[in-house]
N, C-alpha and C. Protein backbone atom coordinates (compact mmCIF):
# COMPACT_ATOMS: atom_id res chain seq x y z
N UNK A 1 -13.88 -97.12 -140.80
CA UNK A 1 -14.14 -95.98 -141.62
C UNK A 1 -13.48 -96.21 -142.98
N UNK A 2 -13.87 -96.29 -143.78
CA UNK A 2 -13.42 -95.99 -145.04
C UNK A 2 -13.97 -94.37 -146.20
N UNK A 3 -13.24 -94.03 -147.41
CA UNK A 3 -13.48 -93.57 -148.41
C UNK A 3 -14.78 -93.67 -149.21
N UNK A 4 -15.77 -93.44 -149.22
CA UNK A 4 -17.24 -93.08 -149.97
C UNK A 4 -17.21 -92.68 -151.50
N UNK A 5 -16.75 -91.09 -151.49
CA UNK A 5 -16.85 -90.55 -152.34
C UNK A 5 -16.10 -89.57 -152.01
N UNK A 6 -15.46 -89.09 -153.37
CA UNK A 6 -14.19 -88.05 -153.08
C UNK A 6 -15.01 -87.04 -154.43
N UNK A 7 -14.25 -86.10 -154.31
CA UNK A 7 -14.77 -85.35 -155.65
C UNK A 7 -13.17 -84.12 -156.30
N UNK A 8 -14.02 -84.13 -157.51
CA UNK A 8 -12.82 -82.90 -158.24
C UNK A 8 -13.91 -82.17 -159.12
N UNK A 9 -13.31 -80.78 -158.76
CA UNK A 9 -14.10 -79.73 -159.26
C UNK A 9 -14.25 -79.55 -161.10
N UNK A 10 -15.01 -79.80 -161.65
CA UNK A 10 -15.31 -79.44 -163.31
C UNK A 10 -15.85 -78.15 -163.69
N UNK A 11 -15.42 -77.78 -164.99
CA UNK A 11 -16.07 -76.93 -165.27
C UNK A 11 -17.61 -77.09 -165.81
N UNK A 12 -17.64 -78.52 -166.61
CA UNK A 12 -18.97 -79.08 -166.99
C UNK A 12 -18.96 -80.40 -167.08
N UNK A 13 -20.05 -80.88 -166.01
CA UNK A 13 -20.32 -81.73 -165.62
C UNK A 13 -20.61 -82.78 -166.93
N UNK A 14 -21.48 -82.39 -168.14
CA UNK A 14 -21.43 -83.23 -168.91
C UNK A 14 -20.12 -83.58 -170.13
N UNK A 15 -19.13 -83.04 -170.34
CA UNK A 15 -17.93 -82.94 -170.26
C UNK A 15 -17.13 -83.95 -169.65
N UNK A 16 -17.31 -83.58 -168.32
CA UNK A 16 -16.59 -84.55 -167.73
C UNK A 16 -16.97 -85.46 -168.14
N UNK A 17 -18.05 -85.81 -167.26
CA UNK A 17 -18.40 -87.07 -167.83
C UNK A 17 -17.93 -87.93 -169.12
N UNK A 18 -17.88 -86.91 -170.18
CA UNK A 18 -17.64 -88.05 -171.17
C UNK A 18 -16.16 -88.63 -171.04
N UNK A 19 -15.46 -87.23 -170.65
CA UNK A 19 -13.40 -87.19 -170.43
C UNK A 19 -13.56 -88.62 -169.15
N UNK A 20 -14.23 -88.46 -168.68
CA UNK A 20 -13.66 -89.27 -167.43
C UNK A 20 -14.65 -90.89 -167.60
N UNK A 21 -14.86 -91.42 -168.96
CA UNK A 21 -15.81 -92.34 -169.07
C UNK A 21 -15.07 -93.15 -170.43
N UNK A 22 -15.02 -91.88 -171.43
CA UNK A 22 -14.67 -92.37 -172.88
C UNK A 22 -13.47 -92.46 -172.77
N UNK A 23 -12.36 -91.62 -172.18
CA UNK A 23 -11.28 -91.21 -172.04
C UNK A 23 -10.76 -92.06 -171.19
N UNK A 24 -10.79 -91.98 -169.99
CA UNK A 24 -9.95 -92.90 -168.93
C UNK A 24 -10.75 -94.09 -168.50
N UNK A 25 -11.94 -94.58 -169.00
CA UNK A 25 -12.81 -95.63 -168.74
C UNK A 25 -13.26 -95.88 -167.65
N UNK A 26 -13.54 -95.02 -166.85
CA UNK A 26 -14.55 -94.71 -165.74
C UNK A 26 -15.58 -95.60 -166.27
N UNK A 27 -16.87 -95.78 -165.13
CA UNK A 27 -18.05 -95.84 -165.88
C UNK A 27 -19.13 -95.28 -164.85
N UNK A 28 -20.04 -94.42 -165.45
CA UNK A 28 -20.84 -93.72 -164.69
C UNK A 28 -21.94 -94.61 -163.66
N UNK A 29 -21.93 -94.06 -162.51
CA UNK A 29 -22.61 -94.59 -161.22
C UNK A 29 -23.72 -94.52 -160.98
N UNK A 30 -23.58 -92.80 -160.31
CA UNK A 30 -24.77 -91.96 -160.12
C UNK A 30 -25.23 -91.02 -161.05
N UNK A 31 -26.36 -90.58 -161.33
CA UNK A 31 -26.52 -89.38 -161.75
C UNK A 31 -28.02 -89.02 -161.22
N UNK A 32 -27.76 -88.22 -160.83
CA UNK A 32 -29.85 -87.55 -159.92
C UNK A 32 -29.32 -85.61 -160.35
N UNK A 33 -30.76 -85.41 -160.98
CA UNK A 33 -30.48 -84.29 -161.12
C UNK A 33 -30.86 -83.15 -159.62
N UNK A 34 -29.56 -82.28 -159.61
CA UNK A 34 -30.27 -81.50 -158.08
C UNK A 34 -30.18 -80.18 -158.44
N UNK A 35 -31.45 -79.54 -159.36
CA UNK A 35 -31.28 -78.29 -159.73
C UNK A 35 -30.71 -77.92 -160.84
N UNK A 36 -30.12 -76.92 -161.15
CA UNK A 36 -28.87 -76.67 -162.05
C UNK A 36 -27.83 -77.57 -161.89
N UNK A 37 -27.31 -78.44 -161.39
CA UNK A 37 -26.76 -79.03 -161.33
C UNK A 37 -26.75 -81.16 -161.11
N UNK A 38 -25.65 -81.80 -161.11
CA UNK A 38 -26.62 -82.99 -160.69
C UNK A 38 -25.30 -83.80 -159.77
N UNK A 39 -26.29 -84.90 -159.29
CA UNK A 39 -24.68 -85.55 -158.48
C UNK A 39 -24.12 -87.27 -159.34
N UNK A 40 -23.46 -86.86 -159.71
CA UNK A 40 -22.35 -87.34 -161.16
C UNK A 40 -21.49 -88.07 -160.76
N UNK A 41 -21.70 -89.15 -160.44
CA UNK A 41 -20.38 -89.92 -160.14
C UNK A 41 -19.75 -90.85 -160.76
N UNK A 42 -18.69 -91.07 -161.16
CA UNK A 42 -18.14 -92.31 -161.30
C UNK A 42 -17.34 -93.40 -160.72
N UNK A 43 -17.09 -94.34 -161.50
CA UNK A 43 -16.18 -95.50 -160.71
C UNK A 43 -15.46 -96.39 -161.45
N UNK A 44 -14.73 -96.90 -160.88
CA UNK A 44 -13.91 -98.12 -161.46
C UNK A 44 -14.75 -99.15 -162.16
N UNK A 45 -14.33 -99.88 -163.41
CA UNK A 45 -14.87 -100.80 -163.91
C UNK A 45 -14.37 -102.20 -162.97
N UNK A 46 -13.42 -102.08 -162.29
CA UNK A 46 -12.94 -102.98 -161.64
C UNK A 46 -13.83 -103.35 -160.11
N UNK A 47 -14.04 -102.15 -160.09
CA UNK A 47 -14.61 -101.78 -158.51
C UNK A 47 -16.11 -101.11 -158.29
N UNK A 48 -16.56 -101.47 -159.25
CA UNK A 48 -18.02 -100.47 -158.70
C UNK A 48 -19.25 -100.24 -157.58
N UNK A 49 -18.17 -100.84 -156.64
CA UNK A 49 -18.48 -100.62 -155.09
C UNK A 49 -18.11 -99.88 -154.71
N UNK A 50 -16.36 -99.65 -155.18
CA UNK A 50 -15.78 -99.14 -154.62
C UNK A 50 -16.00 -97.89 -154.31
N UNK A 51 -14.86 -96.52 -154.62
CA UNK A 51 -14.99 -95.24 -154.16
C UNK A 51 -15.48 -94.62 -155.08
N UNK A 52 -16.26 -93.62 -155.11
CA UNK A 52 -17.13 -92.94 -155.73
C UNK A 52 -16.32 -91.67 -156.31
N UNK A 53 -15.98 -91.05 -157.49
CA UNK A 53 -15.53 -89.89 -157.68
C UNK A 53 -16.36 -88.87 -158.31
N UNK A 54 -17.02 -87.75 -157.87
CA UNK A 54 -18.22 -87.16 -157.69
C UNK A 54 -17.08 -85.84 -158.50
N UNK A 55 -17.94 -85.71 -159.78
CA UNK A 55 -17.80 -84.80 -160.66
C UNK A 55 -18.43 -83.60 -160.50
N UNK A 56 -17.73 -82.61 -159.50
CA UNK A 56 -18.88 -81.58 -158.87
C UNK A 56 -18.41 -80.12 -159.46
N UNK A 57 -19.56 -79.66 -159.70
CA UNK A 57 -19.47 -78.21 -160.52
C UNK A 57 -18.57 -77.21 -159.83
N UNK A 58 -18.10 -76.49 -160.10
CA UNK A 58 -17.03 -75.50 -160.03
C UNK A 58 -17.61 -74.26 -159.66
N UNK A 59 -18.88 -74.36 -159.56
CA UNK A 59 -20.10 -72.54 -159.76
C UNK A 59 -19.57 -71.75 -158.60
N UNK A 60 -18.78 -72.54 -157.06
CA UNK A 60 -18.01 -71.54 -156.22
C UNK A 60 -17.45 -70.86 -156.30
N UNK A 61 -17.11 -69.34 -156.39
CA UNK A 61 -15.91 -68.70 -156.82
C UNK A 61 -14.72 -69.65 -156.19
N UNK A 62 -14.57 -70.00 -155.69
CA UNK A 62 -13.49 -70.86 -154.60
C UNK A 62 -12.91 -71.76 -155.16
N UNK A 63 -14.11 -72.61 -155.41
CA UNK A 63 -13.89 -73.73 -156.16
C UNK A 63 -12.70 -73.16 -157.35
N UNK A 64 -13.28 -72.68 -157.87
CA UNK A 64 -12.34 -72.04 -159.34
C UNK A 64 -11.32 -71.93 -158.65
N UNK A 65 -10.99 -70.46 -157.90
CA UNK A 65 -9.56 -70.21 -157.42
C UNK A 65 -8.56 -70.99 -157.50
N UNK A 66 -9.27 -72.44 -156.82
CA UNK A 66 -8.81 -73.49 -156.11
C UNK A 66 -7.81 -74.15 -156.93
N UNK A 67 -8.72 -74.67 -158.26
CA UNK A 67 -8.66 -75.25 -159.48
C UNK A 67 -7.37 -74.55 -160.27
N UNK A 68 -7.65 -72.90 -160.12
CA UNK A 68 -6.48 -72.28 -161.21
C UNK A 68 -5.58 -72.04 -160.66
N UNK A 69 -5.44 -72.19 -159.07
CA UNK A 69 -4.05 -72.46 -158.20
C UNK A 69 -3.22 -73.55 -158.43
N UNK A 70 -4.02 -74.76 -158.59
CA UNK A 70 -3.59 -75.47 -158.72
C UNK A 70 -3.14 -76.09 -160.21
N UNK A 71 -3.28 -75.62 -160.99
CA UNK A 71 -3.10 -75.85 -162.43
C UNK A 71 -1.46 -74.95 -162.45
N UNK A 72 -1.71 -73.83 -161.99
CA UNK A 72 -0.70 -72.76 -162.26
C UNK A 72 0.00 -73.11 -161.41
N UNK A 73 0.52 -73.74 -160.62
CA UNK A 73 1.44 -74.35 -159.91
C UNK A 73 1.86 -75.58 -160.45
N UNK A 74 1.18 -76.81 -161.03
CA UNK A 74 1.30 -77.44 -161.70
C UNK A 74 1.13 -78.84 -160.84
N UNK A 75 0.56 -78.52 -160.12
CA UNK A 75 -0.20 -79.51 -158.85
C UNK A 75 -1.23 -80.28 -158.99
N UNK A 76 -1.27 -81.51 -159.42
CA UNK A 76 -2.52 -82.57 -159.73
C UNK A 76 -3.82 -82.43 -158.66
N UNK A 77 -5.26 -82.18 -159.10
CA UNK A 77 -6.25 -82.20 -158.09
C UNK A 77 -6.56 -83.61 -157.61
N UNK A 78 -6.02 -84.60 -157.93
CA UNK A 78 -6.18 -86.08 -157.42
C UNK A 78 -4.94 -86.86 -158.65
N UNK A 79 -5.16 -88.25 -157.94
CA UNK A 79 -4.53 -88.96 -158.86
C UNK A 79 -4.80 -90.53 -158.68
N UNK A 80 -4.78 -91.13 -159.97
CA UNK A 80 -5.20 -92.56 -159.98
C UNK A 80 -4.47 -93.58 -160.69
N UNK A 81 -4.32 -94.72 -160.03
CA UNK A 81 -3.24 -95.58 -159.94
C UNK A 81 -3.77 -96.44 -161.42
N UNK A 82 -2.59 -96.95 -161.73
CA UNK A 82 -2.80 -97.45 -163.13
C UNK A 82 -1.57 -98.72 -163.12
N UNK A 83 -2.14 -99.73 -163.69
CA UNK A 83 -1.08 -101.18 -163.50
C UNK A 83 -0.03 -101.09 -164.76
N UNK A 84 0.22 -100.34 -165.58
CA UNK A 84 0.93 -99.80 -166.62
C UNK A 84 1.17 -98.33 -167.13
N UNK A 85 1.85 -97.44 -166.35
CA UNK A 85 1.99 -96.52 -167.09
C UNK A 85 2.23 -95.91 -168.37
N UNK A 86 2.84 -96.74 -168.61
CA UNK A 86 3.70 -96.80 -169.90
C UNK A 86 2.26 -97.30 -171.05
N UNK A 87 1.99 -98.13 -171.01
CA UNK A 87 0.84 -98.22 -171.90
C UNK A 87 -0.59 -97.28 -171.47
N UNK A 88 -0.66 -96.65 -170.49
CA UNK A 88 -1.89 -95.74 -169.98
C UNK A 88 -1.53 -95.06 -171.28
N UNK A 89 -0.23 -94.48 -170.64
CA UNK A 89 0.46 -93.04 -171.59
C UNK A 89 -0.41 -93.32 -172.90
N UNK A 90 0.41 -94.39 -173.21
CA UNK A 90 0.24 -94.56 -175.01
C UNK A 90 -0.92 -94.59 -175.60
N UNK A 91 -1.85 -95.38 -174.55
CA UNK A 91 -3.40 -95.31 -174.73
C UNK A 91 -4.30 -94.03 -174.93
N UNK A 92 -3.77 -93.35 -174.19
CA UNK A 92 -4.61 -91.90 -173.57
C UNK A 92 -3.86 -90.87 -175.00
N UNK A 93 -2.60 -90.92 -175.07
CA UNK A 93 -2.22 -90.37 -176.02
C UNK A 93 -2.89 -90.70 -177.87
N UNK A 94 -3.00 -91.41 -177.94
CA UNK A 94 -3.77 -91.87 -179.19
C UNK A 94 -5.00 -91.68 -179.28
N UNK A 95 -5.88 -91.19 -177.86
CA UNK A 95 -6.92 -90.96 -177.76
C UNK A 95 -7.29 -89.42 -177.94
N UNK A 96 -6.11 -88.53 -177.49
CA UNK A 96 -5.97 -87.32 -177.86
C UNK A 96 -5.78 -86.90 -176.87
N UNK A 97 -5.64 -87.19 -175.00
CA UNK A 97 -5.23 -86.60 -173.95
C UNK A 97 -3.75 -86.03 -174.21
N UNK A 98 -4.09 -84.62 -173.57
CA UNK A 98 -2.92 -84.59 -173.70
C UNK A 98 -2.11 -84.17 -171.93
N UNK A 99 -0.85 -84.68 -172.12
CA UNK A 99 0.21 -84.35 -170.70
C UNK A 99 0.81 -83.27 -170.73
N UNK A 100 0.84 -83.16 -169.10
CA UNK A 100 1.34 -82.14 -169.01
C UNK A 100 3.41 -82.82 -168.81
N UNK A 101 2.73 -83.96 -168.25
CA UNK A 101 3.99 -84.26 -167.91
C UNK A 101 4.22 -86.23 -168.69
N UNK A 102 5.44 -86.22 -169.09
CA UNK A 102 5.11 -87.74 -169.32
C UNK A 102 5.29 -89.24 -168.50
N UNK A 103 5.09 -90.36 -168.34
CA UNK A 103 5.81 -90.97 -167.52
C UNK A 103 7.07 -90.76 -167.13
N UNK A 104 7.22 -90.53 -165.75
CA UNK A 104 8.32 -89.71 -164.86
C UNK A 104 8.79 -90.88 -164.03
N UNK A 105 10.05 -91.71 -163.45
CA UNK A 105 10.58 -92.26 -162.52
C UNK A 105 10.82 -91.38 -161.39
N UNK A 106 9.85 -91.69 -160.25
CA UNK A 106 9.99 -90.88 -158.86
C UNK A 106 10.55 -91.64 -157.75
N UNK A 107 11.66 -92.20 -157.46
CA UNK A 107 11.84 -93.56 -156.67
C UNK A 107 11.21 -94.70 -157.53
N UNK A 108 10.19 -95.11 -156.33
CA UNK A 108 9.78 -96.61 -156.35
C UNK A 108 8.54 -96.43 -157.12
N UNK A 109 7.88 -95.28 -157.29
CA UNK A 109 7.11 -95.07 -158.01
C UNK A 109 6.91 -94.18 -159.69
N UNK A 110 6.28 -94.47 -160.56
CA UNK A 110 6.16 -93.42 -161.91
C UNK A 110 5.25 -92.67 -162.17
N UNK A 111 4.91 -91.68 -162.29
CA UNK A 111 3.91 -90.80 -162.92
C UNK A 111 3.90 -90.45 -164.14
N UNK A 112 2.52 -89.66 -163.93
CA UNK A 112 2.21 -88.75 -165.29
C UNK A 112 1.63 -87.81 -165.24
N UNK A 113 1.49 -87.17 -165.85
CA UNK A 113 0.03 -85.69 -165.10
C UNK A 113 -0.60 -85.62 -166.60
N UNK A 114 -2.07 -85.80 -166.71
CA UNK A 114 -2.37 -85.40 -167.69
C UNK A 114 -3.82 -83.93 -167.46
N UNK A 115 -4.06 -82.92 -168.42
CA UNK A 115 -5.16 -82.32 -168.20
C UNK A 115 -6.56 -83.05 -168.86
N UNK A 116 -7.24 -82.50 -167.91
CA UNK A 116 -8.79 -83.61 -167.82
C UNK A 116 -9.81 -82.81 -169.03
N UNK A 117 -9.36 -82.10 -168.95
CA UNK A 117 -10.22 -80.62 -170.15
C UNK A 117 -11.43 -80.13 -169.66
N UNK A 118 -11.39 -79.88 -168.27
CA UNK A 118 -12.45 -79.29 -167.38
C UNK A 118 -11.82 -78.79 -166.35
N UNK A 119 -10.58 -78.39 -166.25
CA UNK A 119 -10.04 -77.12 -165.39
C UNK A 119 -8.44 -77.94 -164.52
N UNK A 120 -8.54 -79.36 -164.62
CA UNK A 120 -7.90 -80.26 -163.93
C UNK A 120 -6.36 -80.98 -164.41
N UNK A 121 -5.31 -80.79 -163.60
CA UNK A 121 -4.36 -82.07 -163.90
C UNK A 121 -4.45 -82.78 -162.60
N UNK A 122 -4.24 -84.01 -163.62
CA UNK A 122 -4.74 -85.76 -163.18
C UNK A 122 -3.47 -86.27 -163.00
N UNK A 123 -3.18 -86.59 -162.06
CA UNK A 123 -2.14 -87.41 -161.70
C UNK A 123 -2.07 -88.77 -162.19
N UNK A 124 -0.99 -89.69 -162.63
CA UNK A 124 -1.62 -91.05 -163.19
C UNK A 124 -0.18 -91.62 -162.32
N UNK A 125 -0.52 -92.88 -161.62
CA UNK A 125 0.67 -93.36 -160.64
C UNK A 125 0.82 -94.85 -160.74
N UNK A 126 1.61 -95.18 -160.89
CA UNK A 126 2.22 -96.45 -161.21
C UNK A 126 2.87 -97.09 -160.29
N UNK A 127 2.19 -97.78 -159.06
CA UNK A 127 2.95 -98.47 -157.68
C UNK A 127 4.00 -99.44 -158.03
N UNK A 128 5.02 -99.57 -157.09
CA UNK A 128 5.71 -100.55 -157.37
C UNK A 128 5.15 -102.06 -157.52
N UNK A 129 5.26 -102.76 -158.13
CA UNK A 129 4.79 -104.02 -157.95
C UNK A 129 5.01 -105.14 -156.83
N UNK A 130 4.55 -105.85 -156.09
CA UNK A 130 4.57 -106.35 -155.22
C UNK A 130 5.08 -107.92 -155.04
């Protein structure tokens, strides 16, 4: 069994898209339109086999709740590993992302939280090296 496709709730799908393409260099997968809505995915430039992250509309009341629980707590809706934090930061910052939090020493590992500008903080994680 493995991971497919995971998803995080947006407020607009074409939005995202660009935040999660231009911005963190995603590159778009899928897109099929289904209605008012479409199924939006992206992926790693490294991996585009790999896991799928499905940019899915927010139109649930739930969904939302979900989203502004978790913002207002200050709780990342996912998070993705990065081989330099320290230069992510600097990258993303010059790009105009902005953090909520900056590279952080957590143990063996570093973070960051940045907002995605579609309802989301993004976790950014920096594994120990091996």
């Amino acid at each position: 069994m493995s991971i497919h496709v995971t998803s995080v709730f947006v407020d607009d799908q074409e939005k995202a898209l660009d935040f999660y393409t231009d911005k963190l260099g995603f590159e778009k997968k899928t897109d099929i339109p289904m209605g008012e809505a479409r199924w939006l995915t992206v992926v790693s430039p490294a991996a585009r086999d790999g896991v799928e992250l499905l940019l899915e509309p927010d139109a649930h009341p739930v969904a939302r709740q979900y989203k502004e629980g978790l913002v207002a707590d200050g709780i990342p809706a996912t998070s993705f590993a990065v081989d330099d934090i320290h230069a992510e930061h600097e990258r993303l910052t010059g790009l105009g992302v902005e953090f909520t939090q900056p590279p952080t020493a957590m143990g063996p590992v570093t973070t960051a939280v940045l907002d995605d500008t579609c309802g989301n903080l993004i976790q950014l994680t920096q594994l120990p090296r091996a």
